[in-house]
N, C-alpha and C. Protein backbone atom coordinates (compact mmCIF):
# COMPACT_ATOMS: atom_id res chain seq x y z
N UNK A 1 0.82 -1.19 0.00
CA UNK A 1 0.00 0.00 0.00
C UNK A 1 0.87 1.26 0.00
N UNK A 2 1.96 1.34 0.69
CA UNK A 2 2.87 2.51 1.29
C UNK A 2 3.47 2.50 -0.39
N UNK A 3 3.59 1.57 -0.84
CA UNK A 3 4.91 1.28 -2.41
C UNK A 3 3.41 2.15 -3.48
N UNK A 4 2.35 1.62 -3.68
CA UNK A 4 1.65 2.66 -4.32
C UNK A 4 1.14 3.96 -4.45
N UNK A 5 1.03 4.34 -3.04
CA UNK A 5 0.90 5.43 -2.60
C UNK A 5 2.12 6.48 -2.66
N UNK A 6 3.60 6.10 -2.94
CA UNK A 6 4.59 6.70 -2.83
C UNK A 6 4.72 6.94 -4.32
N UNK A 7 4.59 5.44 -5.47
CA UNK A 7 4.63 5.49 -6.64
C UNK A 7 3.26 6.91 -7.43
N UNK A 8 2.52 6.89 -6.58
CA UNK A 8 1.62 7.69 -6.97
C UNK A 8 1.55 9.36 -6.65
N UNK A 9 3.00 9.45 -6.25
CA UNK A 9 3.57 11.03 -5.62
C UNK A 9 3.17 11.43 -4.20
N UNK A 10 2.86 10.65 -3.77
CA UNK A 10 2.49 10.62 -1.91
C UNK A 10 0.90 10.96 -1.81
N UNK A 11 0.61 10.89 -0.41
CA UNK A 11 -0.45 11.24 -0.19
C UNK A 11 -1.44 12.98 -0.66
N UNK A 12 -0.83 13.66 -0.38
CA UNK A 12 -1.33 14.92 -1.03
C UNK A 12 -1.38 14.80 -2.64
N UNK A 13 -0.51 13.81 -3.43
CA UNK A 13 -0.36 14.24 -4.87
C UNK A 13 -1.22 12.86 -5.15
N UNK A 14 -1.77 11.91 -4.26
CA UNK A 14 -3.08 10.66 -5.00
C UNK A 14 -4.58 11.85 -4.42
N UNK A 15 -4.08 12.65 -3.26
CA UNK A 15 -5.61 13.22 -2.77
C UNK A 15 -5.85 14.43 -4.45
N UNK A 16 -4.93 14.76 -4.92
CA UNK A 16 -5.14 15.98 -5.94
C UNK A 16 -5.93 15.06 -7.21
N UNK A 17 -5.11 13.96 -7.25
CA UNK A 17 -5.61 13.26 -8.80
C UNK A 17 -7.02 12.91 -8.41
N UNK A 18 -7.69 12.64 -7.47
CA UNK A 18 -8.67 12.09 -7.27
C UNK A 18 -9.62 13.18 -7.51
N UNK A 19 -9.53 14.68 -7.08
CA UNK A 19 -9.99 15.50 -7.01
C UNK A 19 -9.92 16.21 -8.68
N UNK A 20 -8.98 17.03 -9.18
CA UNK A 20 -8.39 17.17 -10.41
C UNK A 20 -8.16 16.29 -11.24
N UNK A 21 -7.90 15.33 -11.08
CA UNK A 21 -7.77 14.11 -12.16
C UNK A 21 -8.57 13.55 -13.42
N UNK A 22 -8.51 12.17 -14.27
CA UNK A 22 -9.27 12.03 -15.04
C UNK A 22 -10.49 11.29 -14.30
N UNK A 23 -11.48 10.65 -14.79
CA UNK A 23 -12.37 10.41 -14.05
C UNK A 23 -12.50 8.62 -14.70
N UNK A 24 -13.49 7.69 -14.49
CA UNK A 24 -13.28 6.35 -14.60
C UNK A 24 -12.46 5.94 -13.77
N UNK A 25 -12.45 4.48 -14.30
CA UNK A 25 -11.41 3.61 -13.06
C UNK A 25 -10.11 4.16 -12.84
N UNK A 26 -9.49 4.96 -13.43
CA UNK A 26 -7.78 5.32 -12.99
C UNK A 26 -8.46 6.22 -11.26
N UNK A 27 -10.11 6.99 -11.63
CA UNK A 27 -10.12 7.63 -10.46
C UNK A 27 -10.36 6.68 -9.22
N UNK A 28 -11.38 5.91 -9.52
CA UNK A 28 -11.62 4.66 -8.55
C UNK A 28 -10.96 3.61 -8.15
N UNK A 29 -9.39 3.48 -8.97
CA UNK A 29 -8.51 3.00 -8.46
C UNK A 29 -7.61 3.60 -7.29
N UNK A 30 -7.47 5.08 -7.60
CA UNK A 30 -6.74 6.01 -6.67
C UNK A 30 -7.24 6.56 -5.54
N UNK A 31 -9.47 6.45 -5.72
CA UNK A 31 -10.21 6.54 -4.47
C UNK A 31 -9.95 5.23 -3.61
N UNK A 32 -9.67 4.45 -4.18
CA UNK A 32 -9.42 2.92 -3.44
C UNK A 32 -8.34 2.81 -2.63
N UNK A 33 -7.53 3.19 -2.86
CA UNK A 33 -6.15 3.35 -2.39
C UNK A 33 -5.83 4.02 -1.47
N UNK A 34 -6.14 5.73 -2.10
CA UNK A 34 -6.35 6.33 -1.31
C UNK A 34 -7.35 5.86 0.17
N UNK A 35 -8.32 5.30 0.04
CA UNK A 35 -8.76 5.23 1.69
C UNK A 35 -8.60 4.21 1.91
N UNK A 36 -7.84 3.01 1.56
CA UNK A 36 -7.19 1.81 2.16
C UNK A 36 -5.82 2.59 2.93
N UNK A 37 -5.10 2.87 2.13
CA UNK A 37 -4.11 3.99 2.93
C UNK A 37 -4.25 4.74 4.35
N UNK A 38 -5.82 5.24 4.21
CA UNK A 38 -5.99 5.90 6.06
C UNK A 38 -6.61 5.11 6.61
N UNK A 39 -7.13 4.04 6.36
CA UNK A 39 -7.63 3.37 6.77
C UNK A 39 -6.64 2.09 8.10
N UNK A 40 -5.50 2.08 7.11
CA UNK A 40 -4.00 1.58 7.25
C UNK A 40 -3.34 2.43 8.47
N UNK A 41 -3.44 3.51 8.56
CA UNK A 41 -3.05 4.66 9.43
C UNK A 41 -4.00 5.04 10.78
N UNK A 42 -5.20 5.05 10.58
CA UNK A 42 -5.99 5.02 11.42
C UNK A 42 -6.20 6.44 11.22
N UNK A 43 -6.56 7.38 10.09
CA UNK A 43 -7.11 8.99 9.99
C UNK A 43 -8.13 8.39 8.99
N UNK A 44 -8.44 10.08 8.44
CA UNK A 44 -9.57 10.65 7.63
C UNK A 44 -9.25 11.89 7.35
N UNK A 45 -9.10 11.79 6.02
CA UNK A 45 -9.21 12.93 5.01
C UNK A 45 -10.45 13.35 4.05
N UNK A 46 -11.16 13.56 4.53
CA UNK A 46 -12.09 12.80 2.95
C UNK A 46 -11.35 13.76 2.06
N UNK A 47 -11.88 12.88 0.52
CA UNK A 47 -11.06 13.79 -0.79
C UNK A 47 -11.31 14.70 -1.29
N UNK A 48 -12.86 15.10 -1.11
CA UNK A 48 -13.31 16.91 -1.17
C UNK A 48 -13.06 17.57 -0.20
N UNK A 49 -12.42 17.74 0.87
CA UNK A 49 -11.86 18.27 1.54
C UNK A 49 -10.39 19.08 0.85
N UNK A 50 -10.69 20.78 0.94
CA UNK A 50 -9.73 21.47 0.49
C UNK A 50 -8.88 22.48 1.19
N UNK A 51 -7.47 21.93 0.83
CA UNK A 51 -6.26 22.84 1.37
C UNK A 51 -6.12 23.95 0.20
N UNK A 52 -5.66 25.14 1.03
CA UNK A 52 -5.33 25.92 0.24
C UNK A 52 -3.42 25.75 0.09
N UNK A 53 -2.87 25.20 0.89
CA UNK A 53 -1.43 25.14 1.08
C UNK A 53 -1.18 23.78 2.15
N UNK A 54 -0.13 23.08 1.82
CA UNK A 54 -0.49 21.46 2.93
C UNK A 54 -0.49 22.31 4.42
N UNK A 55 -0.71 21.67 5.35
CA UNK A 55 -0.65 21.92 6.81
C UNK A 55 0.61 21.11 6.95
N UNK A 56 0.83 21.39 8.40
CA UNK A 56 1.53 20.57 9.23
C UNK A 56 1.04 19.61 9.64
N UNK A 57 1.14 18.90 10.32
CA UNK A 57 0.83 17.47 10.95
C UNK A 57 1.95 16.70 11.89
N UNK A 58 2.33 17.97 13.04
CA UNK A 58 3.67 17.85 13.97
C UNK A 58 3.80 16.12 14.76
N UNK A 59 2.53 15.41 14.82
CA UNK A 59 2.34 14.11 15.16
C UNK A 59 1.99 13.17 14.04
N UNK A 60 1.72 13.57 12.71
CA UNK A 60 1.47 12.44 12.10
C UNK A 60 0.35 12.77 11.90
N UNK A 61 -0.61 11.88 10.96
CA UNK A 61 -2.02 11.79 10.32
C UNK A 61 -2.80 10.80 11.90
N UNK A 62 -2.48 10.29 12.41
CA UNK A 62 -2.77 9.41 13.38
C UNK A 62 -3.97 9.73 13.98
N UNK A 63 -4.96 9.68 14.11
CA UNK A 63 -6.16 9.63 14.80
C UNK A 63 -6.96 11.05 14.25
N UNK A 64 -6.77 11.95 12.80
CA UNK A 64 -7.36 12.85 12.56
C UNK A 64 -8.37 12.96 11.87
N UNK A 65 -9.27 13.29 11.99
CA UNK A 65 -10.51 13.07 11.01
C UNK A 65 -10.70 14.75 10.63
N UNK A 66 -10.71 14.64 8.88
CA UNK A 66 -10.89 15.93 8.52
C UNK A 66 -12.40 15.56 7.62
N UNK A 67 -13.44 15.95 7.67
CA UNK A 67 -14.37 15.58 6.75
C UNK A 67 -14.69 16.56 5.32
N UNK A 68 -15.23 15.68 4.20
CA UNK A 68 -15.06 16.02 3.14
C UNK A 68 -15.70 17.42 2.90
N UNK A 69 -15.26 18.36 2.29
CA UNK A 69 -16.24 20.06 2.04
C UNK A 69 -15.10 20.81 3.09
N UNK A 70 -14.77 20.16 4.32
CA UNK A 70 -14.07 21.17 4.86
C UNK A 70 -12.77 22.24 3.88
N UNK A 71 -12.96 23.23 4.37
CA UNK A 71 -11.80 24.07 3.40
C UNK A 71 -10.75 24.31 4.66
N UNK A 72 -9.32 24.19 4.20
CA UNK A 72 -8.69 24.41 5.67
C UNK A 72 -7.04 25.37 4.48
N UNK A 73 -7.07 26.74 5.35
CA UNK A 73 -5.65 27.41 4.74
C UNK A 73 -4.88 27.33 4.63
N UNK A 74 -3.67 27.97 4.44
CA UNK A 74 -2.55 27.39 4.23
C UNK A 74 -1.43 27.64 5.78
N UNK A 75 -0.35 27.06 5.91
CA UNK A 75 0.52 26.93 7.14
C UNK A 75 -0.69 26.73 8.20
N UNK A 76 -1.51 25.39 8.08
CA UNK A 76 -2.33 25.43 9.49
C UNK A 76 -1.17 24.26 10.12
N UNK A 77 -1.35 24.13 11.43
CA UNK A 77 -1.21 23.57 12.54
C UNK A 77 -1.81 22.51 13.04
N UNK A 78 -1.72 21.31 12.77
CA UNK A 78 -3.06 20.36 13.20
C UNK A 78 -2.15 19.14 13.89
N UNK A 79 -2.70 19.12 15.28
CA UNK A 79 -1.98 18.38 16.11
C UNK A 79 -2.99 16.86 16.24
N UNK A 80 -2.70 15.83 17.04
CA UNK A 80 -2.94 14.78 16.72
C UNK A 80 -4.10 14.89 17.82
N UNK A 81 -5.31 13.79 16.92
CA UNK A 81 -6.91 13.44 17.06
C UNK A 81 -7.29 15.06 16.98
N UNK A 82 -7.32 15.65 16.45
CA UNK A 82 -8.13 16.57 15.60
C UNK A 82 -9.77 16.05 14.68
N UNK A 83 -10.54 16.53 15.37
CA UNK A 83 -11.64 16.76 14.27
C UNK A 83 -12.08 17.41 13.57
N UNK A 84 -12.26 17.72 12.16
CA UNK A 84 -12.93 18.79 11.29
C UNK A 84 -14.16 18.33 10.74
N UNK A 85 -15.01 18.73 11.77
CA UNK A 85 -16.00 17.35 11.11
C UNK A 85 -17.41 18.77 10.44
N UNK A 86 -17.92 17.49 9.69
CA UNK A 86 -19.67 18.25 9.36
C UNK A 86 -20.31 18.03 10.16
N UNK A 87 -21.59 19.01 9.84
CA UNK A 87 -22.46 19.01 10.61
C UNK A 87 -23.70 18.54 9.43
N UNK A 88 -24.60 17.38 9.65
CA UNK A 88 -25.02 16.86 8.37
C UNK A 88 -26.53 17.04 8.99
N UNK A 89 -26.94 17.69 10.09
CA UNK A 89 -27.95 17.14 10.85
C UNK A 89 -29.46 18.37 10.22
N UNK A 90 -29.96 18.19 9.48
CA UNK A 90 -30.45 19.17 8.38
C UNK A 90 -31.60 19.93 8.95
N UNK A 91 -31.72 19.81 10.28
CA UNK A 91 -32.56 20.82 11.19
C UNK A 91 -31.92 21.73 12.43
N UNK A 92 -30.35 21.55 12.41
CA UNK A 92 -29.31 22.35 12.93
C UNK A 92 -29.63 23.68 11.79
N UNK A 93 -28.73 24.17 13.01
CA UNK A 93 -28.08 25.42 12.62
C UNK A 93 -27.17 25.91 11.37
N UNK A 94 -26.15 25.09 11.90
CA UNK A 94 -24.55 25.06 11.27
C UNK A 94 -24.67 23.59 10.45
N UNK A 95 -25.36 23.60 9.02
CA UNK A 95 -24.89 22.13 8.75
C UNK A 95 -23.99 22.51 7.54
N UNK A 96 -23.24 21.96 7.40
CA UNK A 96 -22.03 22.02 6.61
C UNK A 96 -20.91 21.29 7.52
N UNK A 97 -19.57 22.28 6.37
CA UNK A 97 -18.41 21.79 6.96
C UNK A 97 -17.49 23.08 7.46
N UNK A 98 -16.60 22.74 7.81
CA UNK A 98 -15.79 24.34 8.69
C UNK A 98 -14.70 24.60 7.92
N UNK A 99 -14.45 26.06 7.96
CA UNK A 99 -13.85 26.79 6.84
C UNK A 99 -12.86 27.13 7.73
N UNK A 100 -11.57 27.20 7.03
CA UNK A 100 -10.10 27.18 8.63
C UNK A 100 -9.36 28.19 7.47
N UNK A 101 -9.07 29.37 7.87
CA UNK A 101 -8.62 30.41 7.55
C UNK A 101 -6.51 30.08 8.11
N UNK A 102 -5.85 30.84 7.21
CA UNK A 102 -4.35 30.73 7.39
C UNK A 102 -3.71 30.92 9.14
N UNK A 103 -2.75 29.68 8.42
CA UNK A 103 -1.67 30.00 9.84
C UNK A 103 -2.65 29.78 11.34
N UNK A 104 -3.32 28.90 11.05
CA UNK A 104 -4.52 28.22 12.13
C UNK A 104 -3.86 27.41 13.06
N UNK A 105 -3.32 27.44 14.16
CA UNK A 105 -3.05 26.37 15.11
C UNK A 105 -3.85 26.06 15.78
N UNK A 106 -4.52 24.72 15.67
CA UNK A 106 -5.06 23.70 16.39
C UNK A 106 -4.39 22.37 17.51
N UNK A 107 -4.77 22.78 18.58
CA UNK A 107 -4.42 21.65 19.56
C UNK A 107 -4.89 20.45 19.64
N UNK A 108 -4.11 19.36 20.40
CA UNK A 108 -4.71 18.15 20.24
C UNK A 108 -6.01 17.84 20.93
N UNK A 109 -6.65 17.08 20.11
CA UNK A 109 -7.99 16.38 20.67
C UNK A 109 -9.33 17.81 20.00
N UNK A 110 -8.52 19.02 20.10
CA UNK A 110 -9.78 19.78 19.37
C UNK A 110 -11.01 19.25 18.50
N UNK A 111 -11.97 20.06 18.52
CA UNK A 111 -13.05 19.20 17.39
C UNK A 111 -13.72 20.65 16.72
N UNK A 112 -13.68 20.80 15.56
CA UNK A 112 -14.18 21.82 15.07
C UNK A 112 -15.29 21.68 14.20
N UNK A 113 -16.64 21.87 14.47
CA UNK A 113 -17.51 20.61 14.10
C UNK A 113 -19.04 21.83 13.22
N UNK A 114 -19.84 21.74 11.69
CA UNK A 114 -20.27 22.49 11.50
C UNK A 114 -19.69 23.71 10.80
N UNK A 115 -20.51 24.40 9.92
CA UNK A 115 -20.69 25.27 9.34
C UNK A 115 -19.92 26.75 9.76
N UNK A 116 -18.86 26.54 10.02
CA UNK A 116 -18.15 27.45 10.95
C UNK A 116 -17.35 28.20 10.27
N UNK A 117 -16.73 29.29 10.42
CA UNK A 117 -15.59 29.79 10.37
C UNK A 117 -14.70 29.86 11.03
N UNK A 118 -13.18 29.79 10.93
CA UNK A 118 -12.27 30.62 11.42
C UNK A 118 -11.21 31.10 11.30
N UNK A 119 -11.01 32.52 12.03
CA UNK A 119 -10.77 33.63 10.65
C UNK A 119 -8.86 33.41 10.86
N UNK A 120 -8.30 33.88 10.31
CA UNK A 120 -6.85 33.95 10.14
C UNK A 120 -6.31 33.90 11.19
N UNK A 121 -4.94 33.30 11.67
CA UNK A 121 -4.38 33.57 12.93
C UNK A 121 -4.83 33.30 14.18
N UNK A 122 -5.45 32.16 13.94
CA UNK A 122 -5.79 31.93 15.48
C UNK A 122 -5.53 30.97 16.03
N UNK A 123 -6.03 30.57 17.16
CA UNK A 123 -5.15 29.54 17.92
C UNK A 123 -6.35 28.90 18.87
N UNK A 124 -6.49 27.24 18.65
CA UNK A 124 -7.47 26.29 19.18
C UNK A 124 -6.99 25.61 19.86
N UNK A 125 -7.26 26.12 21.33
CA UNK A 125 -6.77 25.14 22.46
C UNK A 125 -6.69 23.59 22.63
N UNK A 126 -6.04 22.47 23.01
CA UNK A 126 -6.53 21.21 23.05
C UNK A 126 -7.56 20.65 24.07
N UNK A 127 -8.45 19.75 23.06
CA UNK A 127 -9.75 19.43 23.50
C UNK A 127 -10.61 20.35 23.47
N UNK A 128 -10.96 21.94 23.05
CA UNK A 128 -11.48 22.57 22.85
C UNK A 128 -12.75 22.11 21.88
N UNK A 129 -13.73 22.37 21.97
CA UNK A 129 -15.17 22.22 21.08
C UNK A 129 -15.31 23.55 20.54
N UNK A 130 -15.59 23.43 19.07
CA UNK A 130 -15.78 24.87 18.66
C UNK A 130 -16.34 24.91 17.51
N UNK A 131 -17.95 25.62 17.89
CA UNK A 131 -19.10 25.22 17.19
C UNK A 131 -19.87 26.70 16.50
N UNK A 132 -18.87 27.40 16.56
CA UNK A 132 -19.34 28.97 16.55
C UNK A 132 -18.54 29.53 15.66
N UNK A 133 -18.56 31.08 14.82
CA UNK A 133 -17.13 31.30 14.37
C UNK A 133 -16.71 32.23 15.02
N UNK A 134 -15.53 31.86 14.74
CA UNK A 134 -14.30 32.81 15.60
C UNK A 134 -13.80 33.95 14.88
N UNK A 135 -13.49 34.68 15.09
CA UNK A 135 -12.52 36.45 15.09
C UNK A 135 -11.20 36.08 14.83
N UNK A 136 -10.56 36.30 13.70
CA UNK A 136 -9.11 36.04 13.16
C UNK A 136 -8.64 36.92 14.12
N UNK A 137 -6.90 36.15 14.42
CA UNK A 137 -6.34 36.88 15.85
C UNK A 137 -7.29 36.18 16.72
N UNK A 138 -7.97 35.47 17.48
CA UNK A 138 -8.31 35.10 18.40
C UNK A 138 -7.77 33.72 18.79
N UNK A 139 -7.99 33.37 20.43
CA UNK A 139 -7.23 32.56 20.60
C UNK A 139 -8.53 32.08 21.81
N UNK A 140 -8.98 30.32 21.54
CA UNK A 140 -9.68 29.79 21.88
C UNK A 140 -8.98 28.74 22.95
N UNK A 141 -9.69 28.69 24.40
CA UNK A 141 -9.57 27.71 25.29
C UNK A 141 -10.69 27.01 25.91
N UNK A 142 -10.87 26.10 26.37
CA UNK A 142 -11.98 25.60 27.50
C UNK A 142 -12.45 25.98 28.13
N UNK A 143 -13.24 25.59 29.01
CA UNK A 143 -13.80 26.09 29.94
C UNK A 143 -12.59 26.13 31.05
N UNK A 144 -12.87 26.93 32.42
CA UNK A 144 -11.90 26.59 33.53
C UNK A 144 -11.76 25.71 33.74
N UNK A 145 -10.72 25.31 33.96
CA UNK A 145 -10.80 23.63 34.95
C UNK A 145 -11.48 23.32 36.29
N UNK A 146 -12.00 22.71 36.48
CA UNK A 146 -12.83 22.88 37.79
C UNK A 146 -12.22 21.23 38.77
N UNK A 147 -11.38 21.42 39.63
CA UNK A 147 -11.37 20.53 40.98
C UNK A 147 -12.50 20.64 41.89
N UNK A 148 -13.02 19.53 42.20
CA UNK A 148 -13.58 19.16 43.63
C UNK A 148 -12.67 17.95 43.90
N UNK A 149 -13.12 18.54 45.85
CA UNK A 149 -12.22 17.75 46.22
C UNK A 149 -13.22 16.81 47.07
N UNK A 150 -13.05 15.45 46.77
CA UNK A 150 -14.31 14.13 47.24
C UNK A 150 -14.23 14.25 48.66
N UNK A 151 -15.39 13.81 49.38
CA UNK A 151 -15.15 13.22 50.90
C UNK A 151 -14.61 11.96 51.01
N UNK A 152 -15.01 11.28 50.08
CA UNK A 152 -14.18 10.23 50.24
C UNK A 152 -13.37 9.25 49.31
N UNK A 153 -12.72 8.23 49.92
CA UNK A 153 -11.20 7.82 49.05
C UNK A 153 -12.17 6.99 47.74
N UNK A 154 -12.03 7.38 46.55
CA UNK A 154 -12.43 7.22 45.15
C UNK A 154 -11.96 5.42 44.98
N UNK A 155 -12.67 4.67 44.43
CA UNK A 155 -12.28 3.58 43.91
C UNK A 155 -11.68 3.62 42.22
N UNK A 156 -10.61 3.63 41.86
CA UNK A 156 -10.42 4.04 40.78
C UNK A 156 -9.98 2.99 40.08
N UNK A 157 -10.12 1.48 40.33
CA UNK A 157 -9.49 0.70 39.29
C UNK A 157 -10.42 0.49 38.31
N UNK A 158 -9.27 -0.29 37.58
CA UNK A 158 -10.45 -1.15 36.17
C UNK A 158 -10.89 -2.52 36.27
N UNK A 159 -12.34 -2.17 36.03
CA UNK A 159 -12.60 -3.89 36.37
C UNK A 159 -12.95 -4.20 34.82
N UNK A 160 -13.14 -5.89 34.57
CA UNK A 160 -13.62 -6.23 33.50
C UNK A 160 -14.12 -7.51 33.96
N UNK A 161 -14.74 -8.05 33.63
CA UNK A 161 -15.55 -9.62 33.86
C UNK A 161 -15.56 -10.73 33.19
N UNK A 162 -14.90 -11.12 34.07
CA UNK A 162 -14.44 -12.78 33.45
C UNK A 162 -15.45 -13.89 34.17
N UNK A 163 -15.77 -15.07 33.88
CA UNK A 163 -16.23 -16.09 34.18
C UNK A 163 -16.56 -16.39 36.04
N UNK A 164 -15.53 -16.04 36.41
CA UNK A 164 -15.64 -16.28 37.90
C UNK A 164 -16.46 -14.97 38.79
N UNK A 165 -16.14 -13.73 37.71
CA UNK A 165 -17.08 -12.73 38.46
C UNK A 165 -15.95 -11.09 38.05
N UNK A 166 -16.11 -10.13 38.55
CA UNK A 166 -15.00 -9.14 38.43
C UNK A 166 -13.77 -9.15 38.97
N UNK A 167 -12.83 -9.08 37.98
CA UNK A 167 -11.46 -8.55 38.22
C UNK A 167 -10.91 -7.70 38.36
N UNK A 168 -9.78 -6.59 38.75
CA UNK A 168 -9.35 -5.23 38.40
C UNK A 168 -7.87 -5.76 38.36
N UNK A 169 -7.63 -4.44 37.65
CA UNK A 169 -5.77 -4.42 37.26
C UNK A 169 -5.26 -3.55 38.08
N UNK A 170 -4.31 -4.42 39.08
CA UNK A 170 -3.44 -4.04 39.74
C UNK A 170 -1.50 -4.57 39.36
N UNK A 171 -0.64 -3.45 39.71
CA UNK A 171 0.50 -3.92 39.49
C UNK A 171 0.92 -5.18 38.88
N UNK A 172 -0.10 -4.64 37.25
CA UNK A 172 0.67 -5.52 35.69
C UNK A 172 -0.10 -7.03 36.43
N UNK A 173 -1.47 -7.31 37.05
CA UNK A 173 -2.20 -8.13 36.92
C UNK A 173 -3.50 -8.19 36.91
N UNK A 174 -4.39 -9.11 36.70
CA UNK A 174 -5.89 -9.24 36.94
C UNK A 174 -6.05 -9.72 38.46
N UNK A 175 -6.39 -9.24 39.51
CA UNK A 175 -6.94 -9.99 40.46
C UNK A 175 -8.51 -9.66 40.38
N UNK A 176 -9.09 -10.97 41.15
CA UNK A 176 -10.40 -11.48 41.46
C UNK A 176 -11.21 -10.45 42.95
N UNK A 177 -11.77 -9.36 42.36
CA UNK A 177 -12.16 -8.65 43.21
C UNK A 177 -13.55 -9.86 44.39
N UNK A 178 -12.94 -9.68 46.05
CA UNK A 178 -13.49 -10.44 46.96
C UNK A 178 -14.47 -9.78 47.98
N UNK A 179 -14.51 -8.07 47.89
CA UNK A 179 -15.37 -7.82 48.22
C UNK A 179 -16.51 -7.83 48.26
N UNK A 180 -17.72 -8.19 48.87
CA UNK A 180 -18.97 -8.33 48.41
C UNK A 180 -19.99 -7.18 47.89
N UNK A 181 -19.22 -6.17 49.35
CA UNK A 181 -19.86 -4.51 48.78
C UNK A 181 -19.48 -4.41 47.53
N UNK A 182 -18.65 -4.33 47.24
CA UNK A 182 -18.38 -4.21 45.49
C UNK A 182 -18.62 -4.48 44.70
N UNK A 183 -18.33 -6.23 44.76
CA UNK A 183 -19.21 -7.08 43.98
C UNK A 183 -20.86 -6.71 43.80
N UNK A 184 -21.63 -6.36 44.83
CA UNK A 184 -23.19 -6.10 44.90
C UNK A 184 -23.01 -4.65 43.81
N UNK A 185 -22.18 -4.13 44.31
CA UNK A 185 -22.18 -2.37 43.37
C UNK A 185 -21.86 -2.43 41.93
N UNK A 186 -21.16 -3.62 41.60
CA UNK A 186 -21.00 -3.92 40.19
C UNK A 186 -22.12 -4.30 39.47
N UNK A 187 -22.51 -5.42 40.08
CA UNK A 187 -24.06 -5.94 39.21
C UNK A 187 -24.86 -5.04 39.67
N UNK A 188 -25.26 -3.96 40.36
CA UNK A 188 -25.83 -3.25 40.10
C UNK A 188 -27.48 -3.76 41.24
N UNK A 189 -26.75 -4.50 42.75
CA UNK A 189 -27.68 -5.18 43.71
C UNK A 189 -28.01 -4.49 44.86
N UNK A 190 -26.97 -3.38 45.07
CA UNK A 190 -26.63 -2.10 45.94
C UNK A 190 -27.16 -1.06 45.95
């Protein structure tokens, strides 16, 4: 896959032919490829999806989903699990896809989702949701972080359920959780 995709001028130069290209099977060979390729990687590009200039991609294509219609500028910033997604939901607001104006830095886990703009120069915090458009020069974060502090000591392992009943992972093992309070709070008898 990597040997065709390279023979075919890399990923940006099979996403152009597909788009610009001739049409028939040379295109449906190179749509094929093309998304066996991210598929291989674990992203999403769709192929109507338009750059005005490539981005960066300081982590790799790895967990990014850009969806197709999005328009994104040139020198953007797109850090890893990024979403550019549509909004397809046809009694919303914002249905479309989001329009990403130059020199855009996006943080990881961001999701930029809908019919949006945003305008030149700005900067998208990680994990940020951003469903509105933004003011070129602006610079987007989360909400505050908010601590509480519990009354009491949190049970925080992982359980999963095996045959004999629940387990949790402790120090690189499965043990057989023997509490009963727990056990009752798991199935849900408590």
């Amino acid at each position: 896959m990597d040997i065709l995709v390279w023979l075919l001028g890399g990923f940006w130069d099979l996403k152009e032919r597909i788009v610009n290209g001739p049409r028939g099977l040379q295109r449906k060979i190179c749509m094929t490829i093309y998304y066996l390729y991210q598929k291989k990687y674990g992203f999403y590009i769709g192929h109507s999806a338009r750059f005005t200039g490539q981005s960066c991609f300081p982590h790799g294509f790895k967990g990014i989903f850009i969806s197709g219609g999005a328009k994104i500028g040139s020198n953007c910033v797109i850090f890893q699990n990024v979403t550019i997604g549509s909004n397809s939901l046809p009694n919303s607001k914002r249905v479309g896809s989001p329009t990403i104006g130059n020199n855009v830095y996006i943080g990881a886990g961001a999701a930029l989702i809908g019919n949006i703009s945003i305008g030149n120069d700005c900067r998208i915090g990680a994990n940020c949701t951003v469903y509105k458009d933004v003011e070129e020069n602006s610079i987007v974060t989360s909400a505050e972080l908010i601590v509480r502090k519990s009354d009491m000591i949190m049970n925080n392992k992982f359980y999963k359920w095996t045959i004999d009943g629940p387990a949790y992972f402790k120090d690189g093992k499965w043990i057989m959780e023997k509490d009963q309070e727990i056990i009752l709070k798991l199935y849900n008898k408590l």
